[in-house]
Protein backbone atom coordinates (compact mmCIF):
# COMPACT_ATOMS: atom_id res chain seq x y z
CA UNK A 1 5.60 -29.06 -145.68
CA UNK A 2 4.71 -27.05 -142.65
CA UNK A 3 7.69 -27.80 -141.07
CA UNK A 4 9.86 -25.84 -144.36
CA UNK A 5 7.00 -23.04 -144.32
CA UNK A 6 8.17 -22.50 -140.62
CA UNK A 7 11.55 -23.01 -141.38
CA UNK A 8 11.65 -20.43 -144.47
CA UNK A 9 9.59 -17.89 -142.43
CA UNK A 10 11.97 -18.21 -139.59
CA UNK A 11 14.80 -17.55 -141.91
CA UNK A 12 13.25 -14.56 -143.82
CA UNK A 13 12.66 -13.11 -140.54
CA UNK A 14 15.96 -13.45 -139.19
CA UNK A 15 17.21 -11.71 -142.68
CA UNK A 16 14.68 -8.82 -142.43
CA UNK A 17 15.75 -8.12 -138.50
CA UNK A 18 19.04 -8.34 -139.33
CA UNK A 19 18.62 -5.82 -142.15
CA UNK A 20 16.74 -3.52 -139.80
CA UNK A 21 19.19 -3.62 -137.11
CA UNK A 22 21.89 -3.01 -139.60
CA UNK A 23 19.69 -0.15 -141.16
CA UNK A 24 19.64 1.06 -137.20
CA UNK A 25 23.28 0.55 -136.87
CA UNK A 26 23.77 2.79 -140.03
CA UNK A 27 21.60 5.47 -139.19
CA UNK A 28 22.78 6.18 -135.67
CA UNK A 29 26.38 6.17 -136.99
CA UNK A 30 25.27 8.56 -139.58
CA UNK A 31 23.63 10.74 -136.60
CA UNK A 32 27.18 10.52 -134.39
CA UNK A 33 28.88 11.90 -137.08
CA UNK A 34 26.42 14.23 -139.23
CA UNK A 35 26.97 12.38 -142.54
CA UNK A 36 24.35 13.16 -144.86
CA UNK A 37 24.00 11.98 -148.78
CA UNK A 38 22.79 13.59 -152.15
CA UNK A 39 20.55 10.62 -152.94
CA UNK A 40 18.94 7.47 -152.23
CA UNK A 41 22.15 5.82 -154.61
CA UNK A 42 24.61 7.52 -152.82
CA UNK A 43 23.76 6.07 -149.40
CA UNK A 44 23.25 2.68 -150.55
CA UNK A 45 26.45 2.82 -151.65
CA UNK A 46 28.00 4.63 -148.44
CA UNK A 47 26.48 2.17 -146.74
CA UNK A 48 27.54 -1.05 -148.78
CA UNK A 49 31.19 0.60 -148.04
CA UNK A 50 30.25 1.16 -144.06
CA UNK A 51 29.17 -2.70 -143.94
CA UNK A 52 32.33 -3.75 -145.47
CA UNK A 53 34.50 -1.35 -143.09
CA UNK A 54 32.47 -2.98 -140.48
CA UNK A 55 33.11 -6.48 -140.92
CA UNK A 56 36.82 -5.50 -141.05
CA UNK A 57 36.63 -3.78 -137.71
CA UNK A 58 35.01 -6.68 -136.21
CA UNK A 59 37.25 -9.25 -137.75
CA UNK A 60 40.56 -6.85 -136.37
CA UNK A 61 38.88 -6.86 -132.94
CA UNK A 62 38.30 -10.43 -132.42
CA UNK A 63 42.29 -10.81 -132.96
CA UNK A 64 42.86 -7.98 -130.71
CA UNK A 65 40.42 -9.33 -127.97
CA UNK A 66 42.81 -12.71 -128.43
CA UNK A 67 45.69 -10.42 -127.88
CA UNK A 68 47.09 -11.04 -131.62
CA UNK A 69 46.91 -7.74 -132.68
CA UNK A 70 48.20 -4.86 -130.24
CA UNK A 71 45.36 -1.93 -131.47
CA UNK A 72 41.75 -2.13 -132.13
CA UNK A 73 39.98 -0.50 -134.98
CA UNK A 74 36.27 1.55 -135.04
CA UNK A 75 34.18 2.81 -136.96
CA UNK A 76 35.05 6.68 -137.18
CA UNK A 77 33.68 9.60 -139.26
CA UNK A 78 35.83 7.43 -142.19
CA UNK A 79 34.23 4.47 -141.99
CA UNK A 80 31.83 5.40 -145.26
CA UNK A 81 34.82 5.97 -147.36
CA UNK A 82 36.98 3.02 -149.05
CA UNK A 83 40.66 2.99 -148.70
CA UNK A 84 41.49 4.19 -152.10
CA UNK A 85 38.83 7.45 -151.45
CA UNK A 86 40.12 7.93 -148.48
CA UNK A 87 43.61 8.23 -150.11
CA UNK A 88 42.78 10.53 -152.40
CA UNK A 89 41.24 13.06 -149.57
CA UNK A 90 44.72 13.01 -148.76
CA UNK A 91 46.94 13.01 -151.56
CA UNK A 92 49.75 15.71 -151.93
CA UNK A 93 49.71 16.92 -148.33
CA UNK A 94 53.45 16.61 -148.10
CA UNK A 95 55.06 17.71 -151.57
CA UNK A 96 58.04 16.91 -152.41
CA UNK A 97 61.17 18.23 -150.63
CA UNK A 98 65.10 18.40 -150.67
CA UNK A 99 66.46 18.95 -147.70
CA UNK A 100 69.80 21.45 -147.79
CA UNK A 101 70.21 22.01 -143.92
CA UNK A 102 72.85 20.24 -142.34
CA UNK A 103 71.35 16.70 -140.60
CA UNK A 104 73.80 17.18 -137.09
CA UNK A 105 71.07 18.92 -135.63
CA UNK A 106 73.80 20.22 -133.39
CA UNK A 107 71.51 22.17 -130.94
CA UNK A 108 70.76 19.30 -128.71
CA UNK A 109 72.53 16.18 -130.20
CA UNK A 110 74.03 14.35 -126.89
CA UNK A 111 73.06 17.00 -124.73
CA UNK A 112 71.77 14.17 -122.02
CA UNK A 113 75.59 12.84 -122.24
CA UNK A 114 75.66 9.85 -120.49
CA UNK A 115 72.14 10.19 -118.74
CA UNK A 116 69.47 7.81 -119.31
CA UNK A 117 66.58 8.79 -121.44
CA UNK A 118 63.64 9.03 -119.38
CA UNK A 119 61.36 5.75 -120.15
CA UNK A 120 58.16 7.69 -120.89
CA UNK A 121 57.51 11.28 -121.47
CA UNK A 122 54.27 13.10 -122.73
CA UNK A 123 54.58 17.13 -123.12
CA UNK A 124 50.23 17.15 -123.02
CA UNK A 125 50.96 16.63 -119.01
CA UNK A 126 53.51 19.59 -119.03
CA UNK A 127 50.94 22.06 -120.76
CA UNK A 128 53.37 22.25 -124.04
CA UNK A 129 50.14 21.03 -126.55
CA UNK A 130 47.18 22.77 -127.92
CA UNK A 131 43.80 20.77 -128.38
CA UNK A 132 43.77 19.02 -131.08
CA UNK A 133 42.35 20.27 -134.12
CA UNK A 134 40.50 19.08 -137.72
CA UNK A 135 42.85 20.06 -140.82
CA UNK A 136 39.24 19.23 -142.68
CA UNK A 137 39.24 18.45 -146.86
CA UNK A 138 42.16 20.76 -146.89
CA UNK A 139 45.88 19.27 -147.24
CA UNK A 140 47.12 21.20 -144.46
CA UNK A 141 48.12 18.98 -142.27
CA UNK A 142 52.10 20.29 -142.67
CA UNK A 143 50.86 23.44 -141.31
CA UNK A 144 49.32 21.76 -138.60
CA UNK A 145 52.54 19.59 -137.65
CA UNK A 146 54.56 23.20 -137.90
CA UNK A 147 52.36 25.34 -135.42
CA UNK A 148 52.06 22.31 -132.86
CA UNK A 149 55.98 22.21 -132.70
CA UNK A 150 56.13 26.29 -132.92
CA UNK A 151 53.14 26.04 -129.90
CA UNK A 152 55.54 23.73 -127.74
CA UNK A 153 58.03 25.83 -128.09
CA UNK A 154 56.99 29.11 -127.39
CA UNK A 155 55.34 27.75 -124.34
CA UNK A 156 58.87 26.42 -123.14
CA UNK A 157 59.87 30.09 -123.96
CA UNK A 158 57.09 31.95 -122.43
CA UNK A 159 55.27 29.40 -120.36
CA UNK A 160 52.21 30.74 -122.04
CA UNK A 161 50.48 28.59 -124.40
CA UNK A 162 48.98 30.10 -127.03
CA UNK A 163 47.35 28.30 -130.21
CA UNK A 164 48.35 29.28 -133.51
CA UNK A 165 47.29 30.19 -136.84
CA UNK A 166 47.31 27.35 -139.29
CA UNK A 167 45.69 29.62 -141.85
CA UNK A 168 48.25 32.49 -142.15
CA UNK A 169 50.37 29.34 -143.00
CA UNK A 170 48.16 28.38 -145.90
CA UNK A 171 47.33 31.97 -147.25
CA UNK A 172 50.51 33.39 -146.50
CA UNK A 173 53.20 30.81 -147.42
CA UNK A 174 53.27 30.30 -150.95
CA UNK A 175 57.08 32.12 -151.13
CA UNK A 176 58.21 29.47 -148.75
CA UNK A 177 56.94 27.07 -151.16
CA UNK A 178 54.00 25.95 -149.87
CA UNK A 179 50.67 26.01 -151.98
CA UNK A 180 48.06 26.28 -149.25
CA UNK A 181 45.30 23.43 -149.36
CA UNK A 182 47.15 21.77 -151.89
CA UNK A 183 50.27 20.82 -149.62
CA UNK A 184 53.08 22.04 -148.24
CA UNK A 185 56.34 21.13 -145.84
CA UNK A 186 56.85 22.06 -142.34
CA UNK A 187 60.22 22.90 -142.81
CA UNK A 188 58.50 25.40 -145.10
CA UNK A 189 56.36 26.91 -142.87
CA UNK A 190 58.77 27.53 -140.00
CA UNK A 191 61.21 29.12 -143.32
CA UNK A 192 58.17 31.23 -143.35
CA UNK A 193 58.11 32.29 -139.70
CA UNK A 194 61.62 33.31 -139.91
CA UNK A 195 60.94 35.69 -142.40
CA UNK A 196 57.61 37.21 -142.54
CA UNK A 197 57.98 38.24 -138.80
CA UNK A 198 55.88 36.02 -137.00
CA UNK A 199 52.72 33.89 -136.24
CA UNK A 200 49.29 35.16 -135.29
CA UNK A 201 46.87 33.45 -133.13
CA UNK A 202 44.44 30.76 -133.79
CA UNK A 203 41.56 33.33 -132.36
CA UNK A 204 43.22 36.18 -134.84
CA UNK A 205 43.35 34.42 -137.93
CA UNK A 206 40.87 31.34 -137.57
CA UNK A 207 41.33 28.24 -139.92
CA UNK A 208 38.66 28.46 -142.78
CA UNK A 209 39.85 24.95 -144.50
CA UNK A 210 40.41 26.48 -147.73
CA UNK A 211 42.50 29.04 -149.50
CA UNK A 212 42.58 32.61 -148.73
CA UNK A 213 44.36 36.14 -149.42
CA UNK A 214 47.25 36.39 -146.85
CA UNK A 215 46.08 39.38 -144.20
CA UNK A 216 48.40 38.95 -141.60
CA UNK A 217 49.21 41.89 -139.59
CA UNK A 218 52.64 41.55 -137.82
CA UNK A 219 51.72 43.91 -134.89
CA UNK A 220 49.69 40.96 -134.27
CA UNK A 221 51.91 38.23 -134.16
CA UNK A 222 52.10 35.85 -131.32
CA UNK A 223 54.78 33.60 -131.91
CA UNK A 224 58.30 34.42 -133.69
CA UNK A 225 61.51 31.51 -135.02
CA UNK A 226 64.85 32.40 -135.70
CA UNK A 227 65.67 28.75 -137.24
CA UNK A 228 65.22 25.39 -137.50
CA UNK A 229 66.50 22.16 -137.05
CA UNK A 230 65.94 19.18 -138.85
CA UNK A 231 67.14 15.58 -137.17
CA UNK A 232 68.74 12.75 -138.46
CA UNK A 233 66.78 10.51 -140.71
CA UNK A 234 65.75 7.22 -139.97
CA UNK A 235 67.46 7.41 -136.77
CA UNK A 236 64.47 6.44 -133.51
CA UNK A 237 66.73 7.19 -130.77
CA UNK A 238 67.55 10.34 -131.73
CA UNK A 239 63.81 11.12 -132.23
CA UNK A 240 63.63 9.71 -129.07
CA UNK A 241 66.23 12.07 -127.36
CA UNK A 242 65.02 14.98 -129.71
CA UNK A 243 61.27 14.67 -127.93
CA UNK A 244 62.97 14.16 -124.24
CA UNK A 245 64.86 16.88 -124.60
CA UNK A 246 63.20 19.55 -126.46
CA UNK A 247 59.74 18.92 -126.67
CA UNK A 248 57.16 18.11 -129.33
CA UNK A 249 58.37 17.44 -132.65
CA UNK A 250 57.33 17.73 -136.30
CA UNK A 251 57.28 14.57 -138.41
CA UNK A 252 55.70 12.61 -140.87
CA UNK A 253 54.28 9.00 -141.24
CA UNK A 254 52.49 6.81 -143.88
CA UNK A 255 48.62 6.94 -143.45
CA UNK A 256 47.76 5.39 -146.39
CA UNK A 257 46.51 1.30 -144.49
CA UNK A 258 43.35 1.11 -144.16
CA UNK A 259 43.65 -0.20 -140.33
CA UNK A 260 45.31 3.68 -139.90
CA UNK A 261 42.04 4.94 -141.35
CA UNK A 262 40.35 3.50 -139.04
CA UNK A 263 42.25 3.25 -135.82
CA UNK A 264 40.93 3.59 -132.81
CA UNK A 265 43.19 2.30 -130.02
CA UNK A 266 46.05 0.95 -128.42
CA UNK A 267 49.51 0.62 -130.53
CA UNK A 268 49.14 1.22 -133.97
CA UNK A 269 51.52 -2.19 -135.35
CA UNK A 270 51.23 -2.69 -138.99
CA UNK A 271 54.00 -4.19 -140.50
CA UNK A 272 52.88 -3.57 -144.08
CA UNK A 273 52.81 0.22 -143.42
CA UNK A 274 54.91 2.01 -146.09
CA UNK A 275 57.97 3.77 -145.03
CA UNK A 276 57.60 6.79 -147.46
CA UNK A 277 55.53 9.13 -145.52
CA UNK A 278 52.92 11.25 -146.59
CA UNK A 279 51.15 12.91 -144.17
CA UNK A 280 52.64 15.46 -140.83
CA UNK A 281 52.11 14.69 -137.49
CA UNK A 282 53.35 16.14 -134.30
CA UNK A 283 55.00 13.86 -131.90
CA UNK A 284 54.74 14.56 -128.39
CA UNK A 285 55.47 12.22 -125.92
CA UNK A 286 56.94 7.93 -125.90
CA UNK A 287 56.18 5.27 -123.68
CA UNK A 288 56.19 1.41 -123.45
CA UNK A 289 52.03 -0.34 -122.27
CA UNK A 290 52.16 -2.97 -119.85
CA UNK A 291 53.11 -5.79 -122.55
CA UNK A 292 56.08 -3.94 -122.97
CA UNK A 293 55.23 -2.67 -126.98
CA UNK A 294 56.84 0.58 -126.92
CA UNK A 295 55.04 3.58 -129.01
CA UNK A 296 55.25 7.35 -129.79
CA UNK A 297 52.66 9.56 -128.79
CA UNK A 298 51.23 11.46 -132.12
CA UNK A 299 49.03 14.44 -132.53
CA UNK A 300 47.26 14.35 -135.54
CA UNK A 301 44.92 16.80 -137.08
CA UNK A 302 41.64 15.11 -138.02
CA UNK A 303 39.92 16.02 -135.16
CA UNK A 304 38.77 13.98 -131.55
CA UNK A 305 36.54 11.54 -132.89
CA UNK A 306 39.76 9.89 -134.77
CA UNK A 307 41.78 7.49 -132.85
CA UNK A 308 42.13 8.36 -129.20
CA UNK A 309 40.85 11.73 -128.73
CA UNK A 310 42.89 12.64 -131.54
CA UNK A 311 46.05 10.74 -130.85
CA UNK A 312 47.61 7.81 -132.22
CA UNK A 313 50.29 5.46 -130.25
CA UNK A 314 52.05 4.62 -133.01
CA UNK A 315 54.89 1.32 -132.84
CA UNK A 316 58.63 2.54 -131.81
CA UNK A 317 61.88 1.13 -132.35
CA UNK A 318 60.24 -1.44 -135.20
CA UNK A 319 62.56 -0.30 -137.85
CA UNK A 320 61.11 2.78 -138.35
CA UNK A 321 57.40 1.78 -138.95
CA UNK A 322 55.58 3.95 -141.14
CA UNK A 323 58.65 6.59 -141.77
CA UNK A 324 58.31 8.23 -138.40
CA UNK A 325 61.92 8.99 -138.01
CA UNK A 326 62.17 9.94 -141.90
CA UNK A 327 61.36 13.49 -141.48
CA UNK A 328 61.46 14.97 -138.37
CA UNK A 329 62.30 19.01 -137.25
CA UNK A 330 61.46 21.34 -135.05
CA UNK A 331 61.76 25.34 -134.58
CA UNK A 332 64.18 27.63 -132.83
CA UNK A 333 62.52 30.54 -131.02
């Protein structure tokens, strides 16, 4: 009888520390990234969510330590929110969009001739790419994609980079047919440029995250396109020569898995990744890792403490994974 007291006390400690250390675990996430709830309900519930998000990670990264699975996941500023919430925070960032320009993309098709494609490039190295910035609870992120392309390419023009104003995009853009914090298209936005006579500066017309009346001042403006060009769809290589050759590119991907929610390293390989994307990205660089798994370099726009610092390697030449080579433009300056 002593001998199952002991037993039973040993086991409802174990229980209780490992409550507590989960409890510690929870709370010093919750520090890292400011979260904060409405009531005792709410975080049990966050935190229910957290542990399952958690048990996922750590499943994901025992296959990745075993070299099964070619990115590891982590427990980000996300990690409180199930897949279909996080979804929904989402939702309608792209809307829907017929393209009418011609897909030749004529300015730079075959310009490289018979060269070889260089086997890794990244435009961060040649000063062509902003830090990376937090499109917030707003569905902005097409206006994000647009002024990181517009960005690279005024620096290649000017050799002055300068970061613009994702907010004149959302206030100012409705004509274009964007609706602000409800979505947009990046073809849109750079339609917008064209014809409203420019860009401001990020430091001239700050992002607020929501919607606002338009106030930009042209005398201002810091960044001017004359067109755009939109590449072929579905077609890698071209993406591929598009990026060596011109520099950062819009695009747009599927972000709906729940192992892109919480990515954290390495390339991002998901074969059940939808091909219908949903959400812009700005793609600035290639490269193959040292098991030979080659991957594009993507800015995204929910801030450093997603993915690395921001960025996402995301699989190349696996049949398009994701939609990556669905969509893809950039502006003429």
């Amino acid at each position: 009888m002593r001998v199952l007291l002991t037993v039973a006390a040993l086991v409802v400690g174990a229980g209780t520390a490992s409550v507590s250390l989960e409890d510690l675990e929870f709370h010093t996430w919750k520090l890292k990234f400011d979260k904060s709830y409405g009531s005792v309900e709410e975080e049990f519930q966050r935190k229910m969510i957290w542990l399952d998000n958690l048990k996922m990670v750590l499943e994901h990264n025992m296959l990745a330590d075993q070299g099964l699975k070619s990115y590891r996941l982590g427990m980000n500023h996300f990690a409180d929110m199930d897949n279909q919430e996080y979804q929904a925070m989402f939702k309608g960032c792209l809307k829907s969009f017929n393209r009418t320009k011609s897909r030749n993309a004529s300015a730079f098709l075959r310009q490289t001739g018979s060269a070889a494609l260089p086997r890794t490039v990244d435009w961060r190295e040649m000063g062509y790419v902003t830090e990376v910035k937090n499109q917030k609870t707003c569905s902005s992120c097409w206006a994000f994609s647009a002024t990181g392309a517009l960005e690279g390419q005024m620096f290649r023009k000017t050799r002055n980079l300068v970061s613009l104003s994702e907010q004149q995009l959302v206030d100012c853009s409705w004509f274009s047919g964007n609706q602000g914090c409800a979505g947009g298209w990046t073809e849109h936005a750079f339609e917008y440029v064209m014809h409203s006579g420019g860009l401001q500066s990020e430091s001239s017309y700050p992002y607020e995250a929501k919607d606002g009346i338009c106030r930009f001042n042209p005398k201002n403006a810091s960044a001017t396109c004359s067109d755009y060009e939109e590449l072929p769809s579905e077609d890698e290589y071209v993406l591929q020569e598009a990026v060596a050759v011109i520099g950062p590119i819009s695009a747009a991907v599927n972000i709906d898995r729940q192992t892109f929610q919480l990515y954290k390293s390495g390339v991002y390989d998901d074969p059940y990744c939808n091909k219908q994307p949903n959400h812009a990205v700005l793609v600035v660089g290639y490269g193959t890792d040292s098991y030979g798994e080659d991957y594009w370099v993507v800015k995204n726009s929910w801030g450093a403490q997603w993915g690395e610092k921001g960025y996402i390697k995301m699989s190349r030449n696996k049949d398009n994974q994701c939609g990556i080579a669905t969509f893809t433009s950039y502006p003429l300056v």
